[in-house]
C-alpha atoms as a PDB file:
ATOM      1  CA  UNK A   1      98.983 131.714  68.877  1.00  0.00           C
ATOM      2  CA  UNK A   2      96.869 132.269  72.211  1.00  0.00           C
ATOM      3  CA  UNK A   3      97.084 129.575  74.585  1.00  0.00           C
ATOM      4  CA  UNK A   4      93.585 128.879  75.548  1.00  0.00           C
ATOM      5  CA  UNK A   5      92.809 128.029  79.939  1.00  0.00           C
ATOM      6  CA  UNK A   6      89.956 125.342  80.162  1.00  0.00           C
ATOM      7  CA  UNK A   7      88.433 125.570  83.675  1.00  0.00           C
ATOM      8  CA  UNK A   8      89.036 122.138  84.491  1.00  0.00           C
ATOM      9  CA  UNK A   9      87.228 120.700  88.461  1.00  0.00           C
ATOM     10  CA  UNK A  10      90.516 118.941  89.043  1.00  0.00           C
ATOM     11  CA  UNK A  11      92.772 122.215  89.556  1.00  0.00           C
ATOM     12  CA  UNK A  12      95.543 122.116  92.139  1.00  0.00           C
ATOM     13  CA  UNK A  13      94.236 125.267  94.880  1.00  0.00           C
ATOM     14  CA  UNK A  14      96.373 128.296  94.605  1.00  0.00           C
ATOM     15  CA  UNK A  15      96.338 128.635  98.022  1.00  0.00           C
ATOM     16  CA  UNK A  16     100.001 126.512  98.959  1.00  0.00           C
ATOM     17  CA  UNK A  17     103.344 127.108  97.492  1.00  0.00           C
ATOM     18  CA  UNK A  18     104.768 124.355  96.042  1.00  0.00           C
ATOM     19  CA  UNK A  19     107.590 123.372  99.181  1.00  0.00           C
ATOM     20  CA  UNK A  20     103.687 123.189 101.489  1.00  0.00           C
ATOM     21  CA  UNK A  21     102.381 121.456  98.068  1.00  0.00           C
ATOM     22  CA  UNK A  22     105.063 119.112  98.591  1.00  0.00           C
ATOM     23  CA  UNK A  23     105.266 118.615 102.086  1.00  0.00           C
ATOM     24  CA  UNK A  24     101.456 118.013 102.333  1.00  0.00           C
ATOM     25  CA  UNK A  25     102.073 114.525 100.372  1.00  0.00           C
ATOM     26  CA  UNK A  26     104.068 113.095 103.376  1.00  0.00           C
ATOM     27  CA  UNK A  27     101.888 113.940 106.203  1.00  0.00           C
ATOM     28  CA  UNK A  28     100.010 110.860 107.468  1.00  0.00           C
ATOM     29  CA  UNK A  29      96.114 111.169 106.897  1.00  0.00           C
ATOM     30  CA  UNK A  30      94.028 111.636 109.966  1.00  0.00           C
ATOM     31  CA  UNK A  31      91.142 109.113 109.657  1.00  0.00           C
ATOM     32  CA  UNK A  32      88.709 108.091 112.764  1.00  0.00           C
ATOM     33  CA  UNK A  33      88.627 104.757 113.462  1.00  0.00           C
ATOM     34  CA  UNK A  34      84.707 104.750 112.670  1.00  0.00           C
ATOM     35  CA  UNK A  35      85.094 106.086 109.275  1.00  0.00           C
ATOM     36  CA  UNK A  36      87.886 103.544 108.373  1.00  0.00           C
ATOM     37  CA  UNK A  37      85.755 100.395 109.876  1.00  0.00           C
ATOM     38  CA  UNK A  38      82.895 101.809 108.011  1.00  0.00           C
ATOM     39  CA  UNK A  39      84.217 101.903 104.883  1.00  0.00           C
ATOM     40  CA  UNK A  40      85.622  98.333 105.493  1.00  0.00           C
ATOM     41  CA  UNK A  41      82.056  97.363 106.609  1.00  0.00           C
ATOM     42  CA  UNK A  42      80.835  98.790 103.303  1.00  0.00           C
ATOM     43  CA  UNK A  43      82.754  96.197 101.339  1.00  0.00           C
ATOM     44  CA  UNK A  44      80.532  93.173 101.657  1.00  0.00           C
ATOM     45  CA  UNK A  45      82.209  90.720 103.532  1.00  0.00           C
ATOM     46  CA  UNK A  46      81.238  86.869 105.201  1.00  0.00           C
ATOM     47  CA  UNK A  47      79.376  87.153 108.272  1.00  0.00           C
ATOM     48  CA  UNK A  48      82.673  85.374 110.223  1.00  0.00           C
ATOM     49  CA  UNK A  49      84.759  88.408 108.779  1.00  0.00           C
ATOM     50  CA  UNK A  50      82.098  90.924 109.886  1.00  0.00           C
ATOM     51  CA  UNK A  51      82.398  89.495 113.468  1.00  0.00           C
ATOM     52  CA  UNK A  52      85.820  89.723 113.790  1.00  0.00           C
ATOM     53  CA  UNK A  53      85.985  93.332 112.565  1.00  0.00           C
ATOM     54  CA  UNK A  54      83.404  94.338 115.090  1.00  0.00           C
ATOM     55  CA  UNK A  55      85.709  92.635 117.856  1.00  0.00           C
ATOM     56  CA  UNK A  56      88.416  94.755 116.601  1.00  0.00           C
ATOM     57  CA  UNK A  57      86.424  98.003 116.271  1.00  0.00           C
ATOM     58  CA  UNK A  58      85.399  97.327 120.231  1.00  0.00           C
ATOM     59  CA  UNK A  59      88.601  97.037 121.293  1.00  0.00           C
ATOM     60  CA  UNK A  60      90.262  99.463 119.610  1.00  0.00           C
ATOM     61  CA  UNK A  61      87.162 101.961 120.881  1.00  0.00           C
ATOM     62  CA  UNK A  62      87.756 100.613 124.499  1.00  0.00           C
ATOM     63  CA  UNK A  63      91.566 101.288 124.166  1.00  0.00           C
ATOM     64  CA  UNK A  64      90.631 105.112 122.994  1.00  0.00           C
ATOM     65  CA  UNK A  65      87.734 106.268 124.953  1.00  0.00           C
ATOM     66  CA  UNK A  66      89.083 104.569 128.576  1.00  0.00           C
ATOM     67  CA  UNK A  67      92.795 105.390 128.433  1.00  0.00           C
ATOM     68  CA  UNK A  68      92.442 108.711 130.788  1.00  0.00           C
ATOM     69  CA  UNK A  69      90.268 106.020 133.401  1.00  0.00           C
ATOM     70  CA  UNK A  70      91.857 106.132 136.611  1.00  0.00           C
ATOM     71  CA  UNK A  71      89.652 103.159 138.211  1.00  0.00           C
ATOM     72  CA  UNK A  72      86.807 100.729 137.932  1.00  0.00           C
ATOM     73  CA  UNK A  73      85.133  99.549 134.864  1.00  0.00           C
ATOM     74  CA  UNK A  74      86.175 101.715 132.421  1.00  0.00           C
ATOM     75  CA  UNK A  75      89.765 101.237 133.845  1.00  0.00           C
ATOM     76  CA  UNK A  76      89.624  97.573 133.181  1.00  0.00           C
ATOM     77  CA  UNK A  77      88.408  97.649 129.636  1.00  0.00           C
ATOM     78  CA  UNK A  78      91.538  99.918 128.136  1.00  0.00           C
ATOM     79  CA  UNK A  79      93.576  97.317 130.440  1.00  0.00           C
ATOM     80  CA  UNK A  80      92.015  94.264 128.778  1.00  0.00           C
ATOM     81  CA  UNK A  81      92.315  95.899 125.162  1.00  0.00           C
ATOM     82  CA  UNK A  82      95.499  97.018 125.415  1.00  0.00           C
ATOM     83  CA  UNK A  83      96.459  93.243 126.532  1.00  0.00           C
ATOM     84  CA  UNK A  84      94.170  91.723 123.800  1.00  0.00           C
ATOM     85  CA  UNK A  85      96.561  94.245 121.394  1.00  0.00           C
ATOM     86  CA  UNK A  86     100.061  93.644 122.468  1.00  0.00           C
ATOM     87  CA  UNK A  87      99.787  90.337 123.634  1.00  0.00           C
ATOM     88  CA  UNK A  88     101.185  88.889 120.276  1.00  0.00           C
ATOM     89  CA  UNK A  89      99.072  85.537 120.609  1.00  0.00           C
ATOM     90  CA  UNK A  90      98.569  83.714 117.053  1.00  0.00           C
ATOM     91  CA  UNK A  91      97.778  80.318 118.615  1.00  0.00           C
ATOM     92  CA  UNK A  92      93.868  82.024 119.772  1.00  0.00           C
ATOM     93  CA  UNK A  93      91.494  81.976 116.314  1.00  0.00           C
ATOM     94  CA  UNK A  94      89.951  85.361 117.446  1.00  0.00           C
ATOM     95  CA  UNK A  95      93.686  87.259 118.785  1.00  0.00           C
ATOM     96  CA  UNK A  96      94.557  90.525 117.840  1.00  0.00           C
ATOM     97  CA  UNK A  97      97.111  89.169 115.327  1.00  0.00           C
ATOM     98  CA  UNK A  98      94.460  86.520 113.474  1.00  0.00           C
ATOM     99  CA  UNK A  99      91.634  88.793 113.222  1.00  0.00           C
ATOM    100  CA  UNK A 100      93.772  91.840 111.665  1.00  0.00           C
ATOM    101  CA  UNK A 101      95.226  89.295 109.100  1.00  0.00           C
ATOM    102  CA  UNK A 102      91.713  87.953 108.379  1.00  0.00           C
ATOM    103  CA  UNK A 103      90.607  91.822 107.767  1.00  0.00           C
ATOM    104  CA  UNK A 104      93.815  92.147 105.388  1.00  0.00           C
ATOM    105  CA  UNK A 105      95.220  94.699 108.207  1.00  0.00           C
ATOM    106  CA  UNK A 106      98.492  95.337 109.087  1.00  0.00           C
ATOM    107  CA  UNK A 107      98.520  93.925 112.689  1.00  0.00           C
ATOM    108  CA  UNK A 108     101.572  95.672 113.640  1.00  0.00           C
ATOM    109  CA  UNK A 109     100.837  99.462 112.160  1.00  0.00           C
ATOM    110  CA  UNK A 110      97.612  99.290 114.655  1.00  0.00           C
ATOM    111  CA  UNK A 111      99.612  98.123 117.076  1.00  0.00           C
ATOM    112  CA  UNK A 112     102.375 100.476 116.894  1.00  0.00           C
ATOM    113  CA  UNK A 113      99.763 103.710 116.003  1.00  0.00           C
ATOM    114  CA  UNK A 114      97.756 102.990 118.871  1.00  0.00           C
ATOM    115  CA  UNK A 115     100.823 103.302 121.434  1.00  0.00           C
ATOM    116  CA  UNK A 116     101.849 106.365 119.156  1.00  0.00           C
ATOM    117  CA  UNK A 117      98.190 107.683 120.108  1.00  0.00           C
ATOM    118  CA  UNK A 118      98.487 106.870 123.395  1.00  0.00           C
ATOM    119  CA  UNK A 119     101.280 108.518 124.153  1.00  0.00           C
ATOM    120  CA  UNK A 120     100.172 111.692 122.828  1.00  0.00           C
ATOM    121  CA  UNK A 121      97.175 111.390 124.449  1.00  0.00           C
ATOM    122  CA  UNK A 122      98.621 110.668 128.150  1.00  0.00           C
ATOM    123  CA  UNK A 123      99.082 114.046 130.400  1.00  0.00           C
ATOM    124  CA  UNK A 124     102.741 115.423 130.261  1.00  0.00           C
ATOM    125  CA  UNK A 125     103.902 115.841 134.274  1.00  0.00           C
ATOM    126  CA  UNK A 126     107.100 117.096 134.205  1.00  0.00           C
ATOM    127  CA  UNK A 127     107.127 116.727 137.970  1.00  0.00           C
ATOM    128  CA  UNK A 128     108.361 112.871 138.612  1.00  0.00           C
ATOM    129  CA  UNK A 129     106.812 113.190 142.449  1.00  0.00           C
ATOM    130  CA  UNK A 130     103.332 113.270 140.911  1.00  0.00           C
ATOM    131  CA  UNK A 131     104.521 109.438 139.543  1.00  0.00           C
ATOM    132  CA  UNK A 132     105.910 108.547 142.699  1.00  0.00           C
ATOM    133  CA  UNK A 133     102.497 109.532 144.382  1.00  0.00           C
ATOM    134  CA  UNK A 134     100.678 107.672 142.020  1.00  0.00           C
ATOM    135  CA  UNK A 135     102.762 104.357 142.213  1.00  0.00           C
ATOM    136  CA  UNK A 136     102.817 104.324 145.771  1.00  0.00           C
ATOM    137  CA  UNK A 137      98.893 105.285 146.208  1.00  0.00           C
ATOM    138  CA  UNK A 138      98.242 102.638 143.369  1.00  0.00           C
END
């Protein structure tokens, strides 16, 4: 008997071997914030719900586009996020901690990702006088 291929739309690519087949199913998936709130959004959800997950899409957007700020406004909004974020608070109604439970979000993985982030973000200066210029001028 002949074995018979069906073209099927759900074939594996050819392109991997199967250790970077296997490999590829640990990696973490990259995923912007805006396509992640957005498909949240898309879910249809109370109006009080909707609010808090814009709070938490504005902070998480200040924390990420100020973090290279070196003064003024800008500055002061990744400070004020990334206080709102680690702070830890559960006794506020609208803290970090309350509004990711309330979104059924782990408030800890953001937590923990967005230091991750920010560390690879922050410039590497293997010189430590460059920090001692900067504490002493700040």
């Amino acid at each position: 008997m002949e074995a018979r291929t069906e073209s099927s739309r759900y074939q594996v690519p050819q392109t991997f071997n199967s250790d970077e087949n296997i490999v590829s199913l640990f990696e973490p998936d990259t995923l912007v914030s805006a396509q992640y709130f957005e498909n949240l959004r898309s879910k249809t959800l109370e109006p009080e719900k909707r609010l808090m997950l814009a709070v938490l899409e504005d902070a998480i957007n200040c924390f990420q586009d100020n973090l290279l700020a070196q003064s003024g406004k800008r500055k002061r909004l990744f400070e004020e996020a990334e206080d709102w974020i680690l702070a830890g608070d559960r006794d506020w109604f609208f803290s970090f901690e309350n509004i990711c439970e309330v979104c059924g979000i782990n408030p800890e993985y953001v937590s923990q990702g967005l230091l991750r982030w920010k560390e690879k973000k922050l410039p590497k200066y293997p010189n430590s006088k460059y920090w001692e210029r900067t504490k002493m001028a700040g």
